[in-house]
Protein backbone atom coordinates (compact mmCIF):
# COMPACT_ATOMS: atom_id res chain seq x y z
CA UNK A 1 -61.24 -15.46 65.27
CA UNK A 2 -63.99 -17.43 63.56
CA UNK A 3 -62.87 -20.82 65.46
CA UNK A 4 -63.05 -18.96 68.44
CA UNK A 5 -66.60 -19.70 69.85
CA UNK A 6 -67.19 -18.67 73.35
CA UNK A 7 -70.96 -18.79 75.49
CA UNK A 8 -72.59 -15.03 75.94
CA UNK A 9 -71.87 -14.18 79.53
CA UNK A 10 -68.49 -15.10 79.03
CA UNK A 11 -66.24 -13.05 81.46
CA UNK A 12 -63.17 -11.34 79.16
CA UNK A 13 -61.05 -10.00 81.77
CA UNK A 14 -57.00 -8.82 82.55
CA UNK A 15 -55.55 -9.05 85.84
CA UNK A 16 -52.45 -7.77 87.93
CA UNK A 17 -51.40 -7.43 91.41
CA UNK A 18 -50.67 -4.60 93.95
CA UNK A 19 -47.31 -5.02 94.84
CA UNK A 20 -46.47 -5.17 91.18
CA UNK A 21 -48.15 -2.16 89.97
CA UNK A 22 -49.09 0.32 92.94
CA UNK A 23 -46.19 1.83 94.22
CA UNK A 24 -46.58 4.31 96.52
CA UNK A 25 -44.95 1.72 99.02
CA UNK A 26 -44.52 3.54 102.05
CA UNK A 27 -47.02 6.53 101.15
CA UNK A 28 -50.41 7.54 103.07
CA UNK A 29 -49.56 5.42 106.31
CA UNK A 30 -49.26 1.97 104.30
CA UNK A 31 -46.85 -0.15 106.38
CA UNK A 32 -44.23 -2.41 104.57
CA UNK A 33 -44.56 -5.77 103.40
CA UNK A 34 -42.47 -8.83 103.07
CA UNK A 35 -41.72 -7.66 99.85
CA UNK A 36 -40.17 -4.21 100.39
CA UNK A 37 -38.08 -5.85 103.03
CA UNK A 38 -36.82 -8.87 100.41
CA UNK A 39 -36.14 -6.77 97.63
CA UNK A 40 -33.54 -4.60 99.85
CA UNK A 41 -31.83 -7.56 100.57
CA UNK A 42 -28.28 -7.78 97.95
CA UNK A 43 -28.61 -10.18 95.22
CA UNK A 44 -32.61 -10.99 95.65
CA UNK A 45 -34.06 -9.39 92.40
CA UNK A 46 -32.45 -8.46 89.02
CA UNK A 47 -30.89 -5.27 88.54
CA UNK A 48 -31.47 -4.38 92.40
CA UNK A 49 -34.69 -3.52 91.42
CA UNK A 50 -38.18 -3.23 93.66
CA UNK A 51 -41.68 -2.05 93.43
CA UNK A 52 -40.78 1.50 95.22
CA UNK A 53 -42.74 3.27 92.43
CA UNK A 54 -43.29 0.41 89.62
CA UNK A 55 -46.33 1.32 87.35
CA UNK A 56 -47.34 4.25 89.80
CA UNK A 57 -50.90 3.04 89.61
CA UNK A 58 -51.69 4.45 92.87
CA UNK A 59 -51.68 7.89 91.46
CA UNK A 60 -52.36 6.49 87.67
CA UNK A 61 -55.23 4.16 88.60
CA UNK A 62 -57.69 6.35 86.32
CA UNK A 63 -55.63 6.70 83.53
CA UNK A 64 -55.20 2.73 84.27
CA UNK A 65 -59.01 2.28 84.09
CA UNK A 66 -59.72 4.61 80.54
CA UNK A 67 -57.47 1.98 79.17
CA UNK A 68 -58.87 -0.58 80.55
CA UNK A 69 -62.21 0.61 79.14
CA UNK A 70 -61.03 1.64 75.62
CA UNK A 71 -60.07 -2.12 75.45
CA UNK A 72 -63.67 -3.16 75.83
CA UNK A 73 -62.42 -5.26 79.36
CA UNK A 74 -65.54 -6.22 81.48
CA UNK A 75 -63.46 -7.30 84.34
CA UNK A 76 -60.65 -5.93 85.98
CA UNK A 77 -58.88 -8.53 88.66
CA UNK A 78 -56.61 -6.89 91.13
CA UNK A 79 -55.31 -7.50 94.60
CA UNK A 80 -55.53 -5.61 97.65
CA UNK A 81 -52.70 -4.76 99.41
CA UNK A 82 -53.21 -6.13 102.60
CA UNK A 83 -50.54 -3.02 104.61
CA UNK A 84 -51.66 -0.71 103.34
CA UNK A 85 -55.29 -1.38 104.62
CA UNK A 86 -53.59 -3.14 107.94
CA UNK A 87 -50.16 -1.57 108.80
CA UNK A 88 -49.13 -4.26 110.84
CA UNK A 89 -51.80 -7.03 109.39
CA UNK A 90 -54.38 -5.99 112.16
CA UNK A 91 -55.32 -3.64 114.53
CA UNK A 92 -55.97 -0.16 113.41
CA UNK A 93 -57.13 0.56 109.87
CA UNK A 94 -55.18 2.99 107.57
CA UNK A 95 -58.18 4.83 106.21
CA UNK A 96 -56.65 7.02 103.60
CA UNK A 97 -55.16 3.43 102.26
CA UNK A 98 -58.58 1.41 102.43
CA UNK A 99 -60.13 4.80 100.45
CA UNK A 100 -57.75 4.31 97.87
CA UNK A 101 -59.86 0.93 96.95
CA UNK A 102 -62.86 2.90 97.39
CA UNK A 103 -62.07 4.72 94.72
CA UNK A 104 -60.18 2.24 92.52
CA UNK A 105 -63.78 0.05 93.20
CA UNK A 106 -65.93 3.28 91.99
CA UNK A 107 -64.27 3.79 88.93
CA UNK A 108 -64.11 0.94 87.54
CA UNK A 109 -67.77 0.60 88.19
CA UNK A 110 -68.24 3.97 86.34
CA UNK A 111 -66.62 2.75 83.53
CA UNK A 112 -68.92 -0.60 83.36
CA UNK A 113 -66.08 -2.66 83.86
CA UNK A 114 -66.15 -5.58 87.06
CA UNK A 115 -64.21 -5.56 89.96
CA UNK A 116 -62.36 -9.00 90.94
CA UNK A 117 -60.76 -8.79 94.01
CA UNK A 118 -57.97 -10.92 95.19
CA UNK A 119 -57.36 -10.60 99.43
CA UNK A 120 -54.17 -12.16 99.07
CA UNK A 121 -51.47 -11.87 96.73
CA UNK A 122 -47.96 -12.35 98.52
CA UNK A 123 -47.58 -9.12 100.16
CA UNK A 124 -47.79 -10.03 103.62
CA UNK A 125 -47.69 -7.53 106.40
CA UNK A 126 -44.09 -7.71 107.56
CA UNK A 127 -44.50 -6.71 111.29
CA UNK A 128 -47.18 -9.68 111.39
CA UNK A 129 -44.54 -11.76 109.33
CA UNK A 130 -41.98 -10.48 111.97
CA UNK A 131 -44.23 -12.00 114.54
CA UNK A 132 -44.88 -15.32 113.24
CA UNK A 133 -46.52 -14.41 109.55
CA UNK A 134 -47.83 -18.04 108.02
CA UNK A 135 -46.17 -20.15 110.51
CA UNK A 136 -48.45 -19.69 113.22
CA UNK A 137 -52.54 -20.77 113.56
CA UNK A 138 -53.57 -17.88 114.32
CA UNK A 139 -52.65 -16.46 111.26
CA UNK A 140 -55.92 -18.26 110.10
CA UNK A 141 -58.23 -15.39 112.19
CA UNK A 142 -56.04 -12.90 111.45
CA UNK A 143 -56.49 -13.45 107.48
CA UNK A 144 -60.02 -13.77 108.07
CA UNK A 145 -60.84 -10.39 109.98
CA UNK A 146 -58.84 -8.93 107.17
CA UNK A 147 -61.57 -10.48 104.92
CA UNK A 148 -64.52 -9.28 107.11
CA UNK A 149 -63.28 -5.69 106.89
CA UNK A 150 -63.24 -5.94 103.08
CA UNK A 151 -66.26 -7.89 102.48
CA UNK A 152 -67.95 -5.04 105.07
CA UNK A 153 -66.69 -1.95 103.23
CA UNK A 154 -66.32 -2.98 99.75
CA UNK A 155 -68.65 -5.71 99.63
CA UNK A 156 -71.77 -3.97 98.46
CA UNK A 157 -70.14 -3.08 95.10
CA UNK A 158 -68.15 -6.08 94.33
CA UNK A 159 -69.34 -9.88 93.61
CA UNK A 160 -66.26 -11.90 92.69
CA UNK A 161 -63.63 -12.50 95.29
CA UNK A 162 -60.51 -14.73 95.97
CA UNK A 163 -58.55 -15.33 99.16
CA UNK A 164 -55.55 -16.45 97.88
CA UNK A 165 -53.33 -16.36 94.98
CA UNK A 166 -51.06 -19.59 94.28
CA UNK A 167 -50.22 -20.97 97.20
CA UNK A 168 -48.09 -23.12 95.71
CA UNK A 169 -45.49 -20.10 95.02
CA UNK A 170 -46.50 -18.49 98.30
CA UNK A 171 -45.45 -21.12 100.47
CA UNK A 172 -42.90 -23.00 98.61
CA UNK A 173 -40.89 -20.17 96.67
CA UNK A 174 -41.38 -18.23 99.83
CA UNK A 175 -41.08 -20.78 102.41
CA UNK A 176 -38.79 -23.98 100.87
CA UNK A 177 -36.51 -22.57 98.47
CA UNK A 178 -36.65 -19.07 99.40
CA UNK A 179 -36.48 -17.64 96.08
CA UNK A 180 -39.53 -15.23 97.02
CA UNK A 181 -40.25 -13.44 100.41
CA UNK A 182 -39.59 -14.08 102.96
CA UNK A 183 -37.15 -16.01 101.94
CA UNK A 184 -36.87 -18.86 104.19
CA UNK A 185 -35.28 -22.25 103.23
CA UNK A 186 -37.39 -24.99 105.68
CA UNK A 187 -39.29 -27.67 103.58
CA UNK A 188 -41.22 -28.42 107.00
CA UNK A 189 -42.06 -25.02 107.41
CA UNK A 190 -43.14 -24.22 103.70
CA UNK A 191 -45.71 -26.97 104.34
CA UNK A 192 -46.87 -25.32 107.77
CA UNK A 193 -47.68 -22.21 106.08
CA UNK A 194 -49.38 -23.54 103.92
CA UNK A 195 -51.54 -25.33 105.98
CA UNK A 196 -52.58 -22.55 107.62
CA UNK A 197 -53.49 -20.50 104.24
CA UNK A 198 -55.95 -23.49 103.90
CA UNK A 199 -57.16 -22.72 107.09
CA UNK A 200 -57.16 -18.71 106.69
CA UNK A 201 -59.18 -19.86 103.20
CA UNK A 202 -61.64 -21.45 105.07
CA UNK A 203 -62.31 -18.99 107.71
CA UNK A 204 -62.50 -16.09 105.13
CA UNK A 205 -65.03 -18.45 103.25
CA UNK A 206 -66.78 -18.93 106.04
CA UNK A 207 -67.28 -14.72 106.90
CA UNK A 208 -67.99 -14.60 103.03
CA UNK A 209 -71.23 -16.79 103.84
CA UNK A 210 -72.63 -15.81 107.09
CA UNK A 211 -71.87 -11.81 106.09
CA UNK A 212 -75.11 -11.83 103.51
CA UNK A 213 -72.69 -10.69 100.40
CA UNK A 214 -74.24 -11.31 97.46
CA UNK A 215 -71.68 -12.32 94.92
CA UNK A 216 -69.22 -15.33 94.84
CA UNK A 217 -65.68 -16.70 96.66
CA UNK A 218 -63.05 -18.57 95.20
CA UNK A 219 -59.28 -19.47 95.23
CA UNK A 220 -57.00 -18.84 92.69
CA UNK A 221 -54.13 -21.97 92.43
CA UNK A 222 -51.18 -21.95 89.44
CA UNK A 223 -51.50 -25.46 87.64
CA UNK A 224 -50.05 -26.98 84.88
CA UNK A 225 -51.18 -30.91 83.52
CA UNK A 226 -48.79 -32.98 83.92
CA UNK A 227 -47.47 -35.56 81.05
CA UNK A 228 -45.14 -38.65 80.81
CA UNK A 229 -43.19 -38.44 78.45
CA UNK A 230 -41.63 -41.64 78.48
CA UNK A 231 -44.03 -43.93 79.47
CA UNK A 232 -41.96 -45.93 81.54
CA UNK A 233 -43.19 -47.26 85.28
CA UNK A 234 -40.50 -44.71 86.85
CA UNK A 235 -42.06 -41.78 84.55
CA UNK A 236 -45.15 -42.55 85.25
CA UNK A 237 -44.18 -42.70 89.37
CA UNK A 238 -42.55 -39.32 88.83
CA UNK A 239 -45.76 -37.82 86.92
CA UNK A 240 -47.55 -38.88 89.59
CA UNK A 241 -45.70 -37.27 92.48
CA UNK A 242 -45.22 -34.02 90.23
CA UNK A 243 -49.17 -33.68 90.04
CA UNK A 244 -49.28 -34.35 93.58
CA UNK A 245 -46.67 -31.82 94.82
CA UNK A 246 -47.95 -29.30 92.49
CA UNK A 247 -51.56 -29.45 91.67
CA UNK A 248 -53.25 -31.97 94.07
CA UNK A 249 -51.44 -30.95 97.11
CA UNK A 250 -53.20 -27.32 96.74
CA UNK A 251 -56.45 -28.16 95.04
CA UNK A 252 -57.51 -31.04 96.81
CA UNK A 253 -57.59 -29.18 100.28
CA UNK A 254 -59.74 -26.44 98.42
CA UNK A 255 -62.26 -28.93 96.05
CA UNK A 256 -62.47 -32.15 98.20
CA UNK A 257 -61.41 -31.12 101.50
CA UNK A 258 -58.46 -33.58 101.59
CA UNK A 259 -55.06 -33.37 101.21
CA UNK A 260 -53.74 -36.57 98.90
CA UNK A 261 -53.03 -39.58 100.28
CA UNK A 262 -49.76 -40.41 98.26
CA UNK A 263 -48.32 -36.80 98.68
CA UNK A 264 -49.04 -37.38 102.74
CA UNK A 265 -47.24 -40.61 102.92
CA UNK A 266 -44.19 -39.01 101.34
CA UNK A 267 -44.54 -35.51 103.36
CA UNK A 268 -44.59 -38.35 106.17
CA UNK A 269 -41.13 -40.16 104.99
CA UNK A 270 -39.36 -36.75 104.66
CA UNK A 271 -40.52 -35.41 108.09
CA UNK A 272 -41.91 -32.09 106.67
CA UNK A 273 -45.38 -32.66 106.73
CA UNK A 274 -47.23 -30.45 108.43
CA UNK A 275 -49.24 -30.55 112.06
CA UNK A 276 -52.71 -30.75 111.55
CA UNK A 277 -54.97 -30.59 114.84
CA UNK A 278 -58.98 -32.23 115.06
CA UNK A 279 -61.27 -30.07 113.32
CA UNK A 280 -59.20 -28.60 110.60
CA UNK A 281 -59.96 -30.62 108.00
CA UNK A 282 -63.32 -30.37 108.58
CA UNK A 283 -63.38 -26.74 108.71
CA UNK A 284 -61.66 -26.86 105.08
CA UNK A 285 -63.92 -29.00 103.51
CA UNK A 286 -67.46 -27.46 105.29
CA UNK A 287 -65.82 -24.12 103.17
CA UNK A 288 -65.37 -25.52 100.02
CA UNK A 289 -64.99 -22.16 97.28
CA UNK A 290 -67.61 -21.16 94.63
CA UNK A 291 -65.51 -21.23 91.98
CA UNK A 292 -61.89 -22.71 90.90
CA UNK A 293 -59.47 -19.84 89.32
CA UNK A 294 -56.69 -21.13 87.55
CA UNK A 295 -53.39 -19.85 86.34
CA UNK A 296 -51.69 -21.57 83.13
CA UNK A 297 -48.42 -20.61 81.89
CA UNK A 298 -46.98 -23.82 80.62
CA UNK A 299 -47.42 -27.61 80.99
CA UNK A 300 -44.65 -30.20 83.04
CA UNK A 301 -43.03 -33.10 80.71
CA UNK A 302 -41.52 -35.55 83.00
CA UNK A 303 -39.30 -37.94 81.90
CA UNK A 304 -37.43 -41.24 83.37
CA UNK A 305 -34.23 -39.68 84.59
CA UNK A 306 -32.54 -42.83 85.31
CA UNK A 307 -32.38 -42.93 88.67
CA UNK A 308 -34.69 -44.43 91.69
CA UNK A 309 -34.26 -41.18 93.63
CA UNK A 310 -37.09 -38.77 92.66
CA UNK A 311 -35.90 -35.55 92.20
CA UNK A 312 -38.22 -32.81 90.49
CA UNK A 313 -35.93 -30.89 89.07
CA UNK A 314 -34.16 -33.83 87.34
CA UNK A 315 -37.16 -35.52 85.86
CA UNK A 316 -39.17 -32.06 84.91
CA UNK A 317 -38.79 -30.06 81.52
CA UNK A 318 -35.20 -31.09 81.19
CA UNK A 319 -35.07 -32.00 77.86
CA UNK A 320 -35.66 -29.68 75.14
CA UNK A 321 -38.91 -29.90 72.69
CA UNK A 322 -37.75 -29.80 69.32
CA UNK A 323 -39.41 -26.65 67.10
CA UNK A 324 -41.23 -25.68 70.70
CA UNK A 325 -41.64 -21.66 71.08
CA UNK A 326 -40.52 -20.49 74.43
CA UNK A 327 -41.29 -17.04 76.03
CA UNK A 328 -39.19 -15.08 77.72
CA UNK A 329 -39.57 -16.99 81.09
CA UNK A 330 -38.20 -19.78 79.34
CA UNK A 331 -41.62 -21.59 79.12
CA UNK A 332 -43.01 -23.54 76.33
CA UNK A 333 -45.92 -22.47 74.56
CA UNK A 334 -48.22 -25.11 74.89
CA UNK A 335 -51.74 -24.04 74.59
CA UNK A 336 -52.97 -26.98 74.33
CA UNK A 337 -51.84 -27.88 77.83
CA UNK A 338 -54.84 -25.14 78.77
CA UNK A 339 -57.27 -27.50 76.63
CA UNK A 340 -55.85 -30.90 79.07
CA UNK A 341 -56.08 -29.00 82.39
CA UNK A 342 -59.51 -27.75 81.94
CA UNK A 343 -60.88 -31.49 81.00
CA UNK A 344 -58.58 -32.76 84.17
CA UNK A 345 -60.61 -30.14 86.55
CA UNK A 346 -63.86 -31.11 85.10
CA UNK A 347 -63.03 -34.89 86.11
CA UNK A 348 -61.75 -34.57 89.27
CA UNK A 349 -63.91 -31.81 90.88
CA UNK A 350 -66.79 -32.24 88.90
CA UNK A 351 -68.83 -29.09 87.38
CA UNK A 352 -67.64 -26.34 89.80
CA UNK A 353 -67.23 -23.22 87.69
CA UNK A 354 -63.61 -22.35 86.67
CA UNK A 355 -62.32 -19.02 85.52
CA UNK A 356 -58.79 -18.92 84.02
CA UNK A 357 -57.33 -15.91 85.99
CA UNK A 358 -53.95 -15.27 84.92
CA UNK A 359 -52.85 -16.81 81.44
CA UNK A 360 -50.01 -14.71 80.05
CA UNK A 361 -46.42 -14.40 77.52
CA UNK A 362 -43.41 -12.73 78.51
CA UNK A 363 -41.82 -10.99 75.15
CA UNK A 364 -39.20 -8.89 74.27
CA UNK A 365 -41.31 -6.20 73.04
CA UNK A 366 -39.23 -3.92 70.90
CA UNK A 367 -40.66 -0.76 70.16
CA UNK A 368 -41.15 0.61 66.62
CA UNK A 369 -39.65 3.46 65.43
CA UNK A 370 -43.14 5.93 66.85
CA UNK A 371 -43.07 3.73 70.11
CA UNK A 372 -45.66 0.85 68.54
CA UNK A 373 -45.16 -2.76 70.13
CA UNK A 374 -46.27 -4.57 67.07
CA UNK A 375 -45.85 -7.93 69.40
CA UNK A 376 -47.37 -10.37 67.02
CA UNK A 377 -45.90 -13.76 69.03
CA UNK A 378 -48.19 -12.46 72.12
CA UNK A 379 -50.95 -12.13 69.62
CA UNK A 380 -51.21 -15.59 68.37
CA UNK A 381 -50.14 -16.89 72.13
CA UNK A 382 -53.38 -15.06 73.26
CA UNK A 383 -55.38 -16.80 69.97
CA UNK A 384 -53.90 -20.10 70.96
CA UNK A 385 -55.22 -20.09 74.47
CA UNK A 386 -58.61 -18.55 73.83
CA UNK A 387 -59.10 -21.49 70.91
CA UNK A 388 -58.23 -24.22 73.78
CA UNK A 389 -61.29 -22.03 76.20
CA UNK A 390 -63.50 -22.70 73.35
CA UNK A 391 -62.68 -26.21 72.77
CA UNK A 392 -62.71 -27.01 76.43
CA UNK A 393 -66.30 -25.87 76.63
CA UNK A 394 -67.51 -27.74 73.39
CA UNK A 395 -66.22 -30.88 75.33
CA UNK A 396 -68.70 -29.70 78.37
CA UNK A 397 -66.11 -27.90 81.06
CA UNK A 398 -68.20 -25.20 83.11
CA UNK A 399 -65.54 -22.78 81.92
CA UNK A 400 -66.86 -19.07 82.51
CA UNK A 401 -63.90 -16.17 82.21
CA UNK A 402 -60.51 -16.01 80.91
CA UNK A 403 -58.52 -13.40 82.50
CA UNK A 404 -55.29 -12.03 80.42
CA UNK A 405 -51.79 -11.52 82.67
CA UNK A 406 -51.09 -8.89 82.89
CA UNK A 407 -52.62 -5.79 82.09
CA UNK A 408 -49.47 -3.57 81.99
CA UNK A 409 -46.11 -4.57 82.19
CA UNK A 410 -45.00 -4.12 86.33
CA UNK A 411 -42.52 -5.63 88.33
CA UNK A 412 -42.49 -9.95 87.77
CA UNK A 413 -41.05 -10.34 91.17
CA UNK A 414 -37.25 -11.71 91.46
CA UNK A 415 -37.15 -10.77 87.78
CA UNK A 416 -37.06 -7.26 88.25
CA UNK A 417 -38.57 -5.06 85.38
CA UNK A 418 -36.91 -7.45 82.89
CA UNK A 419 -39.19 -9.57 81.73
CA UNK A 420 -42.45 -7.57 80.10
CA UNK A 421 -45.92 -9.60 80.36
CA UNK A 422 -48.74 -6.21 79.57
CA UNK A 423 -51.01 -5.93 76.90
CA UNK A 424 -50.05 -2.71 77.56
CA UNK A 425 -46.67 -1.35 77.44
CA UNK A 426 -45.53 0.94 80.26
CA UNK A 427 -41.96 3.14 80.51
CA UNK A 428 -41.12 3.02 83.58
CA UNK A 429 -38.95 6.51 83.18
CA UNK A 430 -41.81 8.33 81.97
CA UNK A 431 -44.18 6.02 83.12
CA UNK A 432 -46.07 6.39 79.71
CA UNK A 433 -48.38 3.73 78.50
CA UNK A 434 -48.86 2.77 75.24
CA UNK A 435 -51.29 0.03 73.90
CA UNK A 436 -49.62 -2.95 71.93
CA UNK A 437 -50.58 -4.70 68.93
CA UNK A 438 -51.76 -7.53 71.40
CA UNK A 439 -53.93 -5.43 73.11
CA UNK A 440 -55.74 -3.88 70.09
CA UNK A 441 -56.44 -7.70 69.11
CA UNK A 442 -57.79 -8.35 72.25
CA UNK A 443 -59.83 -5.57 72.85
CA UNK A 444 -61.38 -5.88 69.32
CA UNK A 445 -61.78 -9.80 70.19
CA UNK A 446 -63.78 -8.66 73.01
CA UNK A 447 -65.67 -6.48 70.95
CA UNK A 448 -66.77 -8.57 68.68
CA UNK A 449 -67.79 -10.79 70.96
CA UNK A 450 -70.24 -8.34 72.94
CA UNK A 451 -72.05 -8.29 69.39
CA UNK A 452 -71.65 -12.12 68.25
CA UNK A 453 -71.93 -14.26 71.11
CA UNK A 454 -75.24 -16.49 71.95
């Protein structure tokens, strides 16, 4: 711990997401999301699983936060579930499901620990995706009077906000390959929606400012630096478009107000990129967020590949790393991939303030013989990326809050309840949580921070 130096006022924080924790899918007038329609669908996630009941936190969400505060977290980053709020994604509100947040909101607050709320975190209303969803503009206002409604009834309490969460895996999981919900396969289309998340950003941005809220807006986007590995012209072309189909093509919209050039030209050759009308861009870049939330789980290596065709998933991570530890994702543990990332951010969108929001090891987790989770590999993962935090501020990035994925282990999406990410370790039979050895570290890092820090 002693190489671990981080700022007082450092935000220590853990984070999940509705659909993956709540439950309660269909209870108190909620209406059904993308998601409880794509999991029904044969062959979609692992095991035939879904998020029916998954952690139960809607009834739980107490016994959620005494955990939460007997590992000293000061923030607590969730996402509202934008059905159960909006049955059909407008209209009429469901007021026993916006109360729910009122009193998710007020305990946390009683327990000193920070609400971060996310609007936006894949669970679309399906009626409104029945209707047109992402794919149509108005989707934009739609998002956004979602937003007002929040920022009007829960704004008073809570200072940190996000609209969206990775739109990268929101519109091309969802959209392109149709690995996620909704599960549609149309390149052009996956680049339509997304367009118009960067315009429901903006809008939402936009309410954030002229509704008087005191407190902050932001955007969450998954990155990961990008490094040739065999420094040849071709691997350093392919590099090139990697960062720009996976990192520039989300955070330059958000931080510059621009979509890249290079990543246009080629949207442009393929025919999929996507209709943008006068006005828009200026819209996005009059909005620009508050802060930059990041999610790091691993770093892309991108290699030659032989061949003049670019094709990602030839040139990216296909060769193994020789004595490389690799979670139970499959993705290397490369901490100090955190370390590049953060120094890339600082030079190319300057001293905006940047909060890693989901950071995070899938393990095996095998309990001990009185239930224990003595998962030491998460442990030094954790260590690992906290050191790179530290190291990345010594060099002068504006880096203010790590946030740990995920709280509990929940539902990781087309992975069923396979693949266990929580500090804390939930059985879903009994729905019992225990804390692991990883959380004990990290709530005694926090700690001893609170008393340390200057």
């Amino acid at each position: 711990m002693e190489d671990i130096k981080l700022p007082k006022g450092f935000v220590f924080g853990t984070a999940t997401s509705s659909y993956q924790i709540e439950g309660a899918w269909n209870e108190d007038g909620k209406g059904e999301s993308i998601w409880d329609e794509f999991c029904r669908r044969k062959g979609a996630i692992a095991n035939g699983e879904d998020g029916t009941t998954a952690c139960d936190h809607y009834h739980r969400y107490k016994e959620d936060i005494a955990l939460m505060k007997k590992l000293n977290v000061m923030s607590y980053r969730f996402s509202i579930s934008w059905p159960r709020i909006f049955p059909d994604g407008y209209g009429k509100v469901n007021e026993k499901g916006a109360a729910f947040y009122d009193s998710l909101i007020d305990e946390l607050i009683k327990n000193g620990i920070e609400p971060s709320i996310t609007l936006y975190h894949w669970d679309l209303p399906l009626k409104f995706h029945e209707e047109g969803g992402w794919l149509k503009r108005e989707s934009a206002d739609i998002f956004a009077d979602y937003a007002k409604y929040c920022f009007k009834r829960y704004g008073g309490r809570v200072k940190m906000w996000a609209t969206f969460n990775e739109m990268y895996v929101a519109a091309h999981l969802g959209y392109e390959s149709g690995k996620f919900a909704p599960g549609i396969q149309d390149p052009k289309k996956a680049m339509q929606a997304a367009h118009h998340m960067h315009l429901a950003h903006a809008k939402a941005v936009k309410a954030f400012r002229q509704s008087g809220i005191k407190g902050q807006i932001g955007i969450v986007h998954c990155m990961s630096p990008v490094y040739d590995m065999d420094k040849t012209n071709r691997s350093a072309e392919n590099a090139r478009k990697v960062d720009g189909i996976w990192n520039r093509w989300f955070t330059d919209p958000s931080f510059k107000g621009s979509y890249p050039e290079d990543i246009m030209e080629m949207r442009k050759r393929q025919g999929t990129a996507p209709e943008i009308l006068p006005g828009d861009m200026e819209l996005i870049k009059e909005n620009r967020a508050d802060f930059f939330g990041v999610n790091f789980y691993f770093r892309f290596r991108v290699y030659d590949c032989d061949s003049d065709e670019f094709n990602w998933m030839n040139c990216v991570n296909s060769r193994p790393v020789e004595g490389a530890k690799i979670t139970e994702m499959g993705w290397e543990v490369f901490p100090e991939g955190l370390f590049t990332l953060l120094k890339n951010i600082d030079s190319q969108y300057g001293k905006i303030p940047v909060y890693i929001m989901e950071n995070g090891m899938a393990a095996k987790d095998i309990e001990g013989p009185n239930g224990e989770v003595a998962d030491d590999g998460r442990v030094e993962y954790i260590k690992g990326h906290l050191l790179a935090c530290s190291d990345a501020i010594k060099a002068g990035c504006n880096l203010k809050g790590y946030y740990y994925w995920s709280f509990m282990d929940n539902f990781e999406w087309t992975s069923g309840y396979s693949k266990r990410f929580g500090i804390i370790r939930v059985d879903y039979k009994t729905q019992k949580r225990t804390i692991k050895k990883s959380g004990q570290w990290y709530g005694d890092f926090i700690a001893l921070h609170k008393k340390t820090a200057v």
